[in-house]
Protein backbone atom coordinates (compact mmCIF):
# COMPACT_ATOMS: atom_id res chain seq x y z
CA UNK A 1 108.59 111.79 60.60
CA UNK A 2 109.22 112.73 64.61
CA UNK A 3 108.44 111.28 67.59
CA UNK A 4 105.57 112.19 69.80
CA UNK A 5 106.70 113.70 72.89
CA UNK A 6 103.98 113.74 76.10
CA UNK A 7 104.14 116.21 78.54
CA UNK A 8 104.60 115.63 82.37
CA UNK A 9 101.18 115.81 84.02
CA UNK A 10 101.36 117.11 87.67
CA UNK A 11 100.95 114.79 90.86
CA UNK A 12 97.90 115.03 92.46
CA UNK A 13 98.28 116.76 96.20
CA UNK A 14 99.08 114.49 99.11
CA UNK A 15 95.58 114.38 101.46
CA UNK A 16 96.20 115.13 104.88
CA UNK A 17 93.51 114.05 107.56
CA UNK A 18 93.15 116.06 110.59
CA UNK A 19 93.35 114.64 114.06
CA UNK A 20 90.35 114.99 116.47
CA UNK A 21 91.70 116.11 120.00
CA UNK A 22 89.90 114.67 122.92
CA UNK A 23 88.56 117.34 125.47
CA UNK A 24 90.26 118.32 128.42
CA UNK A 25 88.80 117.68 131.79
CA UNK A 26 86.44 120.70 132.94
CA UNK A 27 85.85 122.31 129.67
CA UNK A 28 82.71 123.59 128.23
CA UNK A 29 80.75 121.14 125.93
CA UNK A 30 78.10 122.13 123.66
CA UNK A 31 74.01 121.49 123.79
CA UNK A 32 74.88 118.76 121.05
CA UNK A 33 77.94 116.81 123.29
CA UNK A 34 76.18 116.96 126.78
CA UNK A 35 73.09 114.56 124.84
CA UNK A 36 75.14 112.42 123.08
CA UNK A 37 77.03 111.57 126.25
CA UNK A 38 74.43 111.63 128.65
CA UNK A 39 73.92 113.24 132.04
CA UNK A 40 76.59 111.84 134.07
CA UNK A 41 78.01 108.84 131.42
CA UNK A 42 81.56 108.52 131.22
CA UNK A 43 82.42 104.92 129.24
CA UNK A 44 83.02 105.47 125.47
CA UNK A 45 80.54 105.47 122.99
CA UNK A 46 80.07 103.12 120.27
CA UNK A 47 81.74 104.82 117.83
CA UNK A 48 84.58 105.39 119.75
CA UNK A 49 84.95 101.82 120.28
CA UNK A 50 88.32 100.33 118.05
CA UNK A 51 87.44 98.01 115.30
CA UNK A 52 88.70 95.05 115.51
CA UNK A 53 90.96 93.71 112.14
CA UNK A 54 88.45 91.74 110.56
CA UNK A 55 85.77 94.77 110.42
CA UNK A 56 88.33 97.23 109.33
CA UNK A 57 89.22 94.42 106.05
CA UNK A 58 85.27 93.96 105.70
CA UNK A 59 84.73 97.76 105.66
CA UNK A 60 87.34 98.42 103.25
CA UNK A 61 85.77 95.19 100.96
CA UNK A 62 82.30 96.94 100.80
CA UNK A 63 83.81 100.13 100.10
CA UNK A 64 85.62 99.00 97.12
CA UNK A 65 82.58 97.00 95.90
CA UNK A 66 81.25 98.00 93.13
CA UNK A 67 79.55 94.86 92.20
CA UNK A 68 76.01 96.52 91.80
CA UNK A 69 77.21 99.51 89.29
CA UNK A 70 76.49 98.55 85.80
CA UNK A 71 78.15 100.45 82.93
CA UNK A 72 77.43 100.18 79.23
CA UNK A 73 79.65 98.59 77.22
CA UNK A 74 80.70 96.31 80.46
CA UNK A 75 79.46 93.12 79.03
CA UNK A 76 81.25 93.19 75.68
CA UNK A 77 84.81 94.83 77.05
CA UNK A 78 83.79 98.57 75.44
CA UNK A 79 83.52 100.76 77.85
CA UNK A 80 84.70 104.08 76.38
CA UNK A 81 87.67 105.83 78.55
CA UNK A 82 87.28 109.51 79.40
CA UNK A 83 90.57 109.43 81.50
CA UNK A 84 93.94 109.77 80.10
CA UNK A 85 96.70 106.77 81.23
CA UNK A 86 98.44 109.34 83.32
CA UNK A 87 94.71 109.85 84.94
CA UNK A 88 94.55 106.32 86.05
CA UNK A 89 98.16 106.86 87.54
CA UNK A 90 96.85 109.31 89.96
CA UNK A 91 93.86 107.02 90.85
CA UNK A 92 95.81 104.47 91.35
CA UNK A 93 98.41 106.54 93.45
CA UNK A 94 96.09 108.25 95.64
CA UNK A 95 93.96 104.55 96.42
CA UNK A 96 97.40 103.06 97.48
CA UNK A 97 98.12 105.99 99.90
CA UNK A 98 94.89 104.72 101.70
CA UNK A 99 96.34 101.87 102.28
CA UNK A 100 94.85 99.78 99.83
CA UNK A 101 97.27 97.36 98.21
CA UNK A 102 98.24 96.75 95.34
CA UNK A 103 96.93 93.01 95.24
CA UNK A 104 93.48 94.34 96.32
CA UNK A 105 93.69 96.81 93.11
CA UNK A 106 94.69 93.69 90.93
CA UNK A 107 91.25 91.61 91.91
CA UNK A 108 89.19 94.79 91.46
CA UNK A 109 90.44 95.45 88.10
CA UNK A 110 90.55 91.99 86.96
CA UNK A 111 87.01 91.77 87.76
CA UNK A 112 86.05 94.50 85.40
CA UNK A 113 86.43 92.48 82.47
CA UNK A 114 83.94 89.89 81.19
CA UNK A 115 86.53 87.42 81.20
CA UNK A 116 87.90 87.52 84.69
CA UNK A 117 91.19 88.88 82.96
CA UNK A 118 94.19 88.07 85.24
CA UNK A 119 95.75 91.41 86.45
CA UNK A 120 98.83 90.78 88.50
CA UNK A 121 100.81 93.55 90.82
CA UNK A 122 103.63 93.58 88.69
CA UNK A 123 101.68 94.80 85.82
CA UNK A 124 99.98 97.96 87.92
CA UNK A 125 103.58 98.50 89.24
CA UNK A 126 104.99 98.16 85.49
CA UNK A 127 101.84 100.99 84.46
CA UNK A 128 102.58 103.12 87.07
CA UNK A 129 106.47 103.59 85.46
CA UNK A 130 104.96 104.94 82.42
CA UNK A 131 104.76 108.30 81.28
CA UNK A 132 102.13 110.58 79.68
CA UNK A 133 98.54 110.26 78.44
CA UNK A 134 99.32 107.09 76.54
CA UNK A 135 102.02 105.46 78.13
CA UNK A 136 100.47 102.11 79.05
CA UNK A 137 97.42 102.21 77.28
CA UNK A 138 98.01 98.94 75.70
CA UNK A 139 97.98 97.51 79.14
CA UNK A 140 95.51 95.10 80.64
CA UNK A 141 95.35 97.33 84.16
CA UNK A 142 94.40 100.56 81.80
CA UNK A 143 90.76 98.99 80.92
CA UNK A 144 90.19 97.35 84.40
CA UNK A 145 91.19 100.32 86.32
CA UNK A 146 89.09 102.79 84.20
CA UNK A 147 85.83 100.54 84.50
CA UNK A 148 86.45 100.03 88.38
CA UNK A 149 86.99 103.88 89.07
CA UNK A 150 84.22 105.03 86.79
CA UNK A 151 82.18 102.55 89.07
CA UNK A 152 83.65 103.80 92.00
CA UNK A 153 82.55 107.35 90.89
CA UNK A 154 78.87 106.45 90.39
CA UNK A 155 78.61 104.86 93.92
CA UNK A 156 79.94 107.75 95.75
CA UNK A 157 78.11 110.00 94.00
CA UNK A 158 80.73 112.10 92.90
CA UNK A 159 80.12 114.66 89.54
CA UNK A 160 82.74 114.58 86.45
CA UNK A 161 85.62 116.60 87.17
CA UNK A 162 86.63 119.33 84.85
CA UNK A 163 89.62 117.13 83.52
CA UNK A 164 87.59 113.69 82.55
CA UNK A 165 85.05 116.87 80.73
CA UNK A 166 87.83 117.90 78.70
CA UNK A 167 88.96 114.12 77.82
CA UNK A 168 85.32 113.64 76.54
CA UNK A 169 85.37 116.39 74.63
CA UNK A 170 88.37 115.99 73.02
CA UNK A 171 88.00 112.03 72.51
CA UNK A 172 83.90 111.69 72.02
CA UNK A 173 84.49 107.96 71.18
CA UNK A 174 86.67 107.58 74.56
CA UNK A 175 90.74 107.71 74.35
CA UNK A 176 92.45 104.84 72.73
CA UNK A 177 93.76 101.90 74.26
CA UNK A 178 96.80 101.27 71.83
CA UNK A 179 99.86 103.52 72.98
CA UNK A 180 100.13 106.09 69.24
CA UNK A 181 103.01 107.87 70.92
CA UNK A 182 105.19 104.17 69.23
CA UNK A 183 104.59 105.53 65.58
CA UNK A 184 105.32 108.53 64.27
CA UNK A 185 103.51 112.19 62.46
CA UNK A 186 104.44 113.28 59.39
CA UNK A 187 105.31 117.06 59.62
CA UNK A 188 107.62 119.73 57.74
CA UNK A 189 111.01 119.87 58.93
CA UNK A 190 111.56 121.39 61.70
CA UNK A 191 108.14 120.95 63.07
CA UNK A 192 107.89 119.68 66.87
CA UNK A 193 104.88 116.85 67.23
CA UNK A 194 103.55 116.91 70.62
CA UNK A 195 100.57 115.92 72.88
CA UNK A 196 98.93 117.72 75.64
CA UNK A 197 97.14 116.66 79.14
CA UNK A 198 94.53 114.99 76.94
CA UNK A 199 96.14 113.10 74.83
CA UNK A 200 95.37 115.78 71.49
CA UNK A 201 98.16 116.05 68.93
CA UNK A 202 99.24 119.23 68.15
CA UNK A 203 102.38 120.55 65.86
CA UNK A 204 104.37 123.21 66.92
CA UNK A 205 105.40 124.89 63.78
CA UNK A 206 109.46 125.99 63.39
């Protein structure tokens, strides 16, 4: 019997936003700038106005509510997953570089269950440590964070990508939420167990 060995999955690419530069005193605007600004208008526009603290926390609340989304399964805690644990990772990763914390992630997820399932900081922080397409699956953030980004999905429209495809086609019934790569395959001797991005076992013969 041998272990079964993930493979690293790759980081997902840091965004970078661009900065807007203002325009320089006695340049050329365009049909479009001279009517939003008006004819001789020179205090800022609305939008240009700073929010103040409390609308930038109540914009990033309605954002992240996904209260109205209703997926099947929800009600009864079986939603299938079509992400891999090393999926969520990324999620989770690339929601925190907005500036979203981790307590904020905690309240979302917890939400997601039918039971108000208590998801503390320490346990996404615990996830994120793991490894592979299992590693953490038998977690309580795995479920919650699945359901909330699926949601998330569906509200901003956005289409499968070509990775969750693959998932569903290689795990129909969703992936599983107990972590298989803590038992063992039975193989010949000298065979090399192994999963890929998906979370498929394949043998590497010797």
């Amino acid at each position: 019997m041998a272990p079964l060995t993930p493979k690293d999955a790759n980081a997902p690419p840091t965004r970078h936003d661009s900065a807007l530069q203002a325009s320089s005193k006695g340049k050329k605007r365009s049909h479009a700038e001279v009517e939003s600004a008006g004819p001789t208008s020179t205090s800022p526009t609305p939008n240009q106005a700073k929010k103040s603290k409390k609308e930038e926390l109540e914009e990033k609340e309605k954002s992240l509510d996904v209260s109205d989304i209703h997926l099947d399964g929800e009600d009864s805690e079986s939603v299938p997953i079509y992400d891999t644990c090393q999926d969520i990772r990324n999620k989770i990763n690339a929601e925190l570089r907005k500036g979203t914390t981790q307590a904020e992630l905690a309240r979302q997820f917890s939400s997601m269950y039918p039971d108000a399932r208590p998801v503390q900081g320490t346990q996404i922080k615990t996830f994120l440590g793991r490894k592979g397409p299992y590693g953490g699956a038998e977690s309580v953030v795995y479920y919650g964070a699945y359901v909330f980004f699926e949601k998330l999905r569906l509200k901003q429209g956005k289409p499968e990508s070509k990775k969750r495809l693959e998932v569903v086609a290689a795990h129909p019934g969703g992936m599983s939420r107990r972590d298989i790569t803590r038992r063992g395959i039975w193989c010949r001797t000298g065979d090399r167990p192994y999963l890929d991005s998906v979370g498929k076992i394949h043998v590497q013969r010797r």
